[in-house]
C-alpha atoms as a PDB file:
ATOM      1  CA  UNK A   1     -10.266 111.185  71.647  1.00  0.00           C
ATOM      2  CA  UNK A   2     -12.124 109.687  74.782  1.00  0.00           C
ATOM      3  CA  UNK A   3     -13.379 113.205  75.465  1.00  0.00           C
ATOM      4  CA  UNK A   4     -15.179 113.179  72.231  1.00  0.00           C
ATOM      5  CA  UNK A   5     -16.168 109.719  72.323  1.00  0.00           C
ATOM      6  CA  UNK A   6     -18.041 110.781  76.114  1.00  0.00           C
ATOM      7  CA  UNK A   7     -19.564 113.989  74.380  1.00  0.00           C
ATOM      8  CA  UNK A   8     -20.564 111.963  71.633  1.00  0.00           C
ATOM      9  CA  UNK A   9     -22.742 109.166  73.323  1.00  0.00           C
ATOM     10  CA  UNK A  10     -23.891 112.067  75.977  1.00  0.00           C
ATOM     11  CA  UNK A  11     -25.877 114.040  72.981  1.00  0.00           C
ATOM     12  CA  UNK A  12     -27.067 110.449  71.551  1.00  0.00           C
ATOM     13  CA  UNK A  13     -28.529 109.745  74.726  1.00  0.00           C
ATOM     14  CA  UNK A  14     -30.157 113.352  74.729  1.00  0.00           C
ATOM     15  CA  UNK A  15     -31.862 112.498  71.364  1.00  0.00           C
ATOM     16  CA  UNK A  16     -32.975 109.043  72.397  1.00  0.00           C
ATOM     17  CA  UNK A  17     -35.791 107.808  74.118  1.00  0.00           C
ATOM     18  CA  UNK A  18     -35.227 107.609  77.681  1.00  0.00           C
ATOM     19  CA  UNK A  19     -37.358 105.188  79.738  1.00  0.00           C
ATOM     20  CA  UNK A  20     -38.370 106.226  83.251  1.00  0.00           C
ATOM     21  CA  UNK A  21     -40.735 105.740  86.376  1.00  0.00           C
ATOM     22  CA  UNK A  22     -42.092 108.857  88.132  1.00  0.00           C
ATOM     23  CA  UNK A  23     -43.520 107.652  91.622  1.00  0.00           C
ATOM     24  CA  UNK A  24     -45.532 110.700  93.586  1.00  0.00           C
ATOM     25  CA  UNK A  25     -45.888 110.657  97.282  1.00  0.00           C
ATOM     26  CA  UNK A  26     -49.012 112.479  98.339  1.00  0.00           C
ATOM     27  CA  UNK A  27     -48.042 113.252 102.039  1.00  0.00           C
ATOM     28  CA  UNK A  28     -51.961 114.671 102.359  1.00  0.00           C
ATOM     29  CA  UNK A  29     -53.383 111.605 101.825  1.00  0.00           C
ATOM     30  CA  UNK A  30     -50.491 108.952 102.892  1.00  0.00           C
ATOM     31  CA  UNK A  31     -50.526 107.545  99.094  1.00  0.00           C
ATOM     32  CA  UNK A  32     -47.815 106.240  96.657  1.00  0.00           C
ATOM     33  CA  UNK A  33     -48.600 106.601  92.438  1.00  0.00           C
ATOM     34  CA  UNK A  34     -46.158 105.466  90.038  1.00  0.00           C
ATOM     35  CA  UNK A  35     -46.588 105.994  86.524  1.00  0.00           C
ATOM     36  CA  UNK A  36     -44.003 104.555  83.544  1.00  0.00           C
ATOM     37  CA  UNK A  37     -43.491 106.237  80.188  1.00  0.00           C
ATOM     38  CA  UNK A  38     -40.330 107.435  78.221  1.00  0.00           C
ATOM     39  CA  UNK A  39     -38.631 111.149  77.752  1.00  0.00           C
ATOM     40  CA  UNK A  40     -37.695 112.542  74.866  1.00  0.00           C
ATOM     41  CA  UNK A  41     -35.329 115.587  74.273  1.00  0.00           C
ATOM     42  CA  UNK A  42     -34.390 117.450  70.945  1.00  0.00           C
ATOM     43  CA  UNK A  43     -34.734 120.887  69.919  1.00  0.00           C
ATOM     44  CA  UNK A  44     -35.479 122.556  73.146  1.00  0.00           C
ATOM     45  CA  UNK A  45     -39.051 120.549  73.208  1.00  0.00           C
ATOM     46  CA  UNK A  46     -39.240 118.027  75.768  1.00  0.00           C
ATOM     47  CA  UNK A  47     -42.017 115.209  75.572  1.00  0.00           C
ATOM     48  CA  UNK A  48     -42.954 112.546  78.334  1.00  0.00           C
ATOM     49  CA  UNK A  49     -45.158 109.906  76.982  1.00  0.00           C
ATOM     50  CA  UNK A  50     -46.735 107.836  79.762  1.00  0.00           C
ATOM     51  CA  UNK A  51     -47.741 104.600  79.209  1.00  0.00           C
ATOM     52  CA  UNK A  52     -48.821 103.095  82.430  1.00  0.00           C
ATOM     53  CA  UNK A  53     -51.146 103.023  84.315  1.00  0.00           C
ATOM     54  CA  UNK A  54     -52.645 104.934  81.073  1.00  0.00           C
ATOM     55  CA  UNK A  55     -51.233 106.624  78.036  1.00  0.00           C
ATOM     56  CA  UNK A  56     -50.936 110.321  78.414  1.00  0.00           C
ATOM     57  CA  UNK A  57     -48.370 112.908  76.789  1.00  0.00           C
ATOM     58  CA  UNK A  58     -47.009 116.228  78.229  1.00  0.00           C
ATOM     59  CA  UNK A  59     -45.231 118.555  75.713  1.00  0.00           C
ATOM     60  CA  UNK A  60     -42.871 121.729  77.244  1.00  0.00           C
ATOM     61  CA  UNK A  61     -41.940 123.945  74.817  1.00  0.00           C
ATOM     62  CA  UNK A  62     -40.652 127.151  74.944  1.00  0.00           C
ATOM     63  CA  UNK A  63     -43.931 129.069  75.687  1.00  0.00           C
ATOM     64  CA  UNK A  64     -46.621 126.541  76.268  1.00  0.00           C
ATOM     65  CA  UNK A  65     -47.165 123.327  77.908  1.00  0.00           C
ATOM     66  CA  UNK A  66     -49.605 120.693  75.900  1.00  0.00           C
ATOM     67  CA  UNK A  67     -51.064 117.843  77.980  1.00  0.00           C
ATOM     68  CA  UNK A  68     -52.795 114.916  75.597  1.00  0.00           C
ATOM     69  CA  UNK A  69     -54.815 112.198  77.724  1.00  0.00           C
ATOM     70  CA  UNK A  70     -56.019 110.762  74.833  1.00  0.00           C
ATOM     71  CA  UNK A  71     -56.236 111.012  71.108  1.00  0.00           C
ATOM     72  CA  UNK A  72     -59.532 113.285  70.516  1.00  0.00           C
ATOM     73  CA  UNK A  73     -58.438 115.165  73.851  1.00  0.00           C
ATOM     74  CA  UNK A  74     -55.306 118.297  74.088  1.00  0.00           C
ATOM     75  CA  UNK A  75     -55.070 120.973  76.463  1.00  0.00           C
ATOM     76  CA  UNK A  76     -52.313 123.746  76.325  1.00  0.00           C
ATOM     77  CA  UNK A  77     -51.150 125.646  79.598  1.00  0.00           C
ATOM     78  CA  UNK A  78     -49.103 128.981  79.039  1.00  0.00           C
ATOM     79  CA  UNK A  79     -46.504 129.930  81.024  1.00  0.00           C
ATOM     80  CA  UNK A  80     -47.829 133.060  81.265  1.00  0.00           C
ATOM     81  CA  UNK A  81     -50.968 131.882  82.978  1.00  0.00           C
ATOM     82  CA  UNK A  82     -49.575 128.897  84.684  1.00  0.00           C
ATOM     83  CA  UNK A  83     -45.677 129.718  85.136  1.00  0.00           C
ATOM     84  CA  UNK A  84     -45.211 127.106  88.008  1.00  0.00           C
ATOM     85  CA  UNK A  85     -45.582 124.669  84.612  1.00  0.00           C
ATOM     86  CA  UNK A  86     -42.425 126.442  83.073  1.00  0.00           C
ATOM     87  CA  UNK A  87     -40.577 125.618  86.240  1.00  0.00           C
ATOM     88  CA  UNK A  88     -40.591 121.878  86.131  1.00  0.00           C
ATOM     89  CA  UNK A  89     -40.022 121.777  82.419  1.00  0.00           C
ATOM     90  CA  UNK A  90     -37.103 124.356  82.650  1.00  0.00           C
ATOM     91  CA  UNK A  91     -35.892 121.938  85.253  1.00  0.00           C
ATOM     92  CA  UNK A  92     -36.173 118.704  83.339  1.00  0.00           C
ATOM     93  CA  UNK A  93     -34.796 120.516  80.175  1.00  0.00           C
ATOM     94  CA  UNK A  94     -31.688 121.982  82.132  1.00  0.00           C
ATOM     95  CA  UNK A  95     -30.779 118.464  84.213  1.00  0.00           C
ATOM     96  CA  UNK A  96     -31.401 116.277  81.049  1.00  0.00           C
ATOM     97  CA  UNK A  97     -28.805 118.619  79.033  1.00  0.00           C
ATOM     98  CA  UNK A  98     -26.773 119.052  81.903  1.00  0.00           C
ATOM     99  CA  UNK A  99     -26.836 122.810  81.623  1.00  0.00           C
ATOM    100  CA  UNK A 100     -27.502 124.192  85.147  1.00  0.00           C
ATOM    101  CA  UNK A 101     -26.958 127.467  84.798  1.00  0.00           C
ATOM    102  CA  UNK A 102     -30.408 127.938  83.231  1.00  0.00           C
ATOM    103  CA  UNK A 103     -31.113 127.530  86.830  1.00  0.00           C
ATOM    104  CA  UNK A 104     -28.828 129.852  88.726  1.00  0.00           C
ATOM    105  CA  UNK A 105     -32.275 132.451  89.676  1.00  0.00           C
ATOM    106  CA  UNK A 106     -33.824 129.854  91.199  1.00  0.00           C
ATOM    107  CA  UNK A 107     -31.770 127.059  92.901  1.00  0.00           C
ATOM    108  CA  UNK A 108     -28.319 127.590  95.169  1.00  0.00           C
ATOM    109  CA  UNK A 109     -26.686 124.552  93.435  1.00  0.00           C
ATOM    110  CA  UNK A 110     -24.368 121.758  95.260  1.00  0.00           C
ATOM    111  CA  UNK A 111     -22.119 119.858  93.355  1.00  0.00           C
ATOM    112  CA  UNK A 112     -21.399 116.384  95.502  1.00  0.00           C
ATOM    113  CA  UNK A 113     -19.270 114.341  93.341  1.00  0.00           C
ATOM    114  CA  UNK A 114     -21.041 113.503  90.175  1.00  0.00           C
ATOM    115  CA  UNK A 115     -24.708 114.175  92.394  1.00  0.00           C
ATOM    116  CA  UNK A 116     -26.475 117.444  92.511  1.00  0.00           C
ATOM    117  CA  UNK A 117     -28.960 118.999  95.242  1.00  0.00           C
ATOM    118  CA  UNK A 118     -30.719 122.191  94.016  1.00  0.00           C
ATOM    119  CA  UNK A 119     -32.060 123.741  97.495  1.00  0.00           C
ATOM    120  CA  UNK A 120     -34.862 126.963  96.208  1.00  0.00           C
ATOM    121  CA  UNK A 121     -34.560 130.343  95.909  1.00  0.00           C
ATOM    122  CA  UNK A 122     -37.381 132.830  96.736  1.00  0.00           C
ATOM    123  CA  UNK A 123     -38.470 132.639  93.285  1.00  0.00           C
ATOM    124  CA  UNK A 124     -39.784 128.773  93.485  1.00  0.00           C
ATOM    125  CA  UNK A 125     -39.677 128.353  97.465  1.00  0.00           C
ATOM    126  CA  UNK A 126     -43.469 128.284  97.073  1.00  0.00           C
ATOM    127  CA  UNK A 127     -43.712 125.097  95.464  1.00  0.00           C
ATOM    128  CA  UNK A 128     -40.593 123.391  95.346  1.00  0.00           C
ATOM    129  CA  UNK A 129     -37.938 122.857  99.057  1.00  0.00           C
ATOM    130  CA  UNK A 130     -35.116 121.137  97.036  1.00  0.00           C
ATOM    131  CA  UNK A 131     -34.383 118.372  94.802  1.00  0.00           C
ATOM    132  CA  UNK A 132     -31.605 116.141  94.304  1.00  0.00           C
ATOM    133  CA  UNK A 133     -30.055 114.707  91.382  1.00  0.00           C
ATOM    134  CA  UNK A 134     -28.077 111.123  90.700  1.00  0.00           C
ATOM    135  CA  UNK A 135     -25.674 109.994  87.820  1.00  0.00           C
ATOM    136  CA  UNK A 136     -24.832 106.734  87.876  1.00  0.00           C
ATOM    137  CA  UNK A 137     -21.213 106.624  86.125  1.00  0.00           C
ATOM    138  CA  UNK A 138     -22.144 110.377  84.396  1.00  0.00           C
ATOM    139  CA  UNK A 139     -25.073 108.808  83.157  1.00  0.00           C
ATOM    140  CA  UNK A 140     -28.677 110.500  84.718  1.00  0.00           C
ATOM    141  CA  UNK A 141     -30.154 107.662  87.109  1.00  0.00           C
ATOM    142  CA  UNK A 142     -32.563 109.972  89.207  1.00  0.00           C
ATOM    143  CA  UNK A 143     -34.167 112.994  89.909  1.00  0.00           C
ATOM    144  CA  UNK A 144     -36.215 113.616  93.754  1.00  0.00           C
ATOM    145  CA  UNK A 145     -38.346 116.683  93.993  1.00  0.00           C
ATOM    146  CA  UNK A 146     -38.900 117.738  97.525  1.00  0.00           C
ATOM    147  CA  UNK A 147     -41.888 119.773  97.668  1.00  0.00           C
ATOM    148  CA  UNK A 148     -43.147 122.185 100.365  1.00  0.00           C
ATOM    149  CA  UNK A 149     -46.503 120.547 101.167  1.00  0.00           C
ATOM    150  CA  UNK A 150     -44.247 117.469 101.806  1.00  0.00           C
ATOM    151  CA  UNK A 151     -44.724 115.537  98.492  1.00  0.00           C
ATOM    152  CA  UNK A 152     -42.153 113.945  96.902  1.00  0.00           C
ATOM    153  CA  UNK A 153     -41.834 112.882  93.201  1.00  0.00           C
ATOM    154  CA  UNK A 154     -38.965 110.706  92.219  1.00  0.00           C
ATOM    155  CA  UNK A 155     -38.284 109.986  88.830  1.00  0.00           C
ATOM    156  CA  UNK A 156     -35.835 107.247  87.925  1.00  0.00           C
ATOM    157  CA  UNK A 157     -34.535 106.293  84.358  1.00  0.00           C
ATOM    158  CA  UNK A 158     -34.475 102.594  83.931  1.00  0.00           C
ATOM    159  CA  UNK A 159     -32.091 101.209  81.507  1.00  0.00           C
END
């Protein structure tokens, strides 16, 4: 019974709104961004709706990418043309579901208690070093992309 209770509340947290911050570190220019929104999970399309500092939407679907900045204004990325795009949403998608083996080609994946760290394989070592993943009592509490040029985006869910 408990086991269904956990798998229960884990897939009504998947269709919920989930409130974050994303802060980037641009190592280029020594600068810190955050940004607030919420994430949003169902039917393989994931949507991030920022609201601060301004409102702006990113859609990943299966075979696109749409990015809204405002209400007159849409652009749509395919992963075709742009397939470092597909990465980060087949990233989000796969840690959000908790389905890592989506991600098997691309990451050597450490399992540290309830924690993750995804290190790259050739196909993503490009863009992305590692990242590392952190559940706070099985629930997601952050995500830290470790980039090759030395960035670093962090994105923690706030409750």
């Amino acid at each position: 019974m408990k086991i269904l209770l956990v798998m229960v509340s884990f897939y009504l947290t998947l269709l919920s709104d989930v409130k974050f911050s994303e802060t980037k570190y641009l190592s280029a220019l020594d600068v810190e961004m955050t940004k607030y929104g919420v994430m949003n999970f169902k039917e393989n399309i994931l949507t991030i709706k920022y609201t601060k500092p301004k409102d702006e939407t990113i859609t990943y679907y299966d075979d696109k990418l749409t990015l809204q900045s405002n209400v007159n204004e849409s652009k749509e990325y395919t992963y075709e043309e742009h397939p470092k795009l597909e990465y980060f949403g087949l990233l989000l998608k796969s840690i959000i579901s908790n389905t890592y083996e989506n991600l098997d080609n691309m990451f050597e994946i450490k399992n540290n208690n309830d924690n993750k760290t995804l290190t790259s394989k050739s196909s993503v070592a490009g863009t992305i070093d590692y990242l590392e993943v952190f559940h706070d009592n099985k629930k997601l509490s952050s995500i830290i992309f470790y980039m090759t040029n030395k960035d670093k985006i962090t994105i923690e869910t706030i409750n």
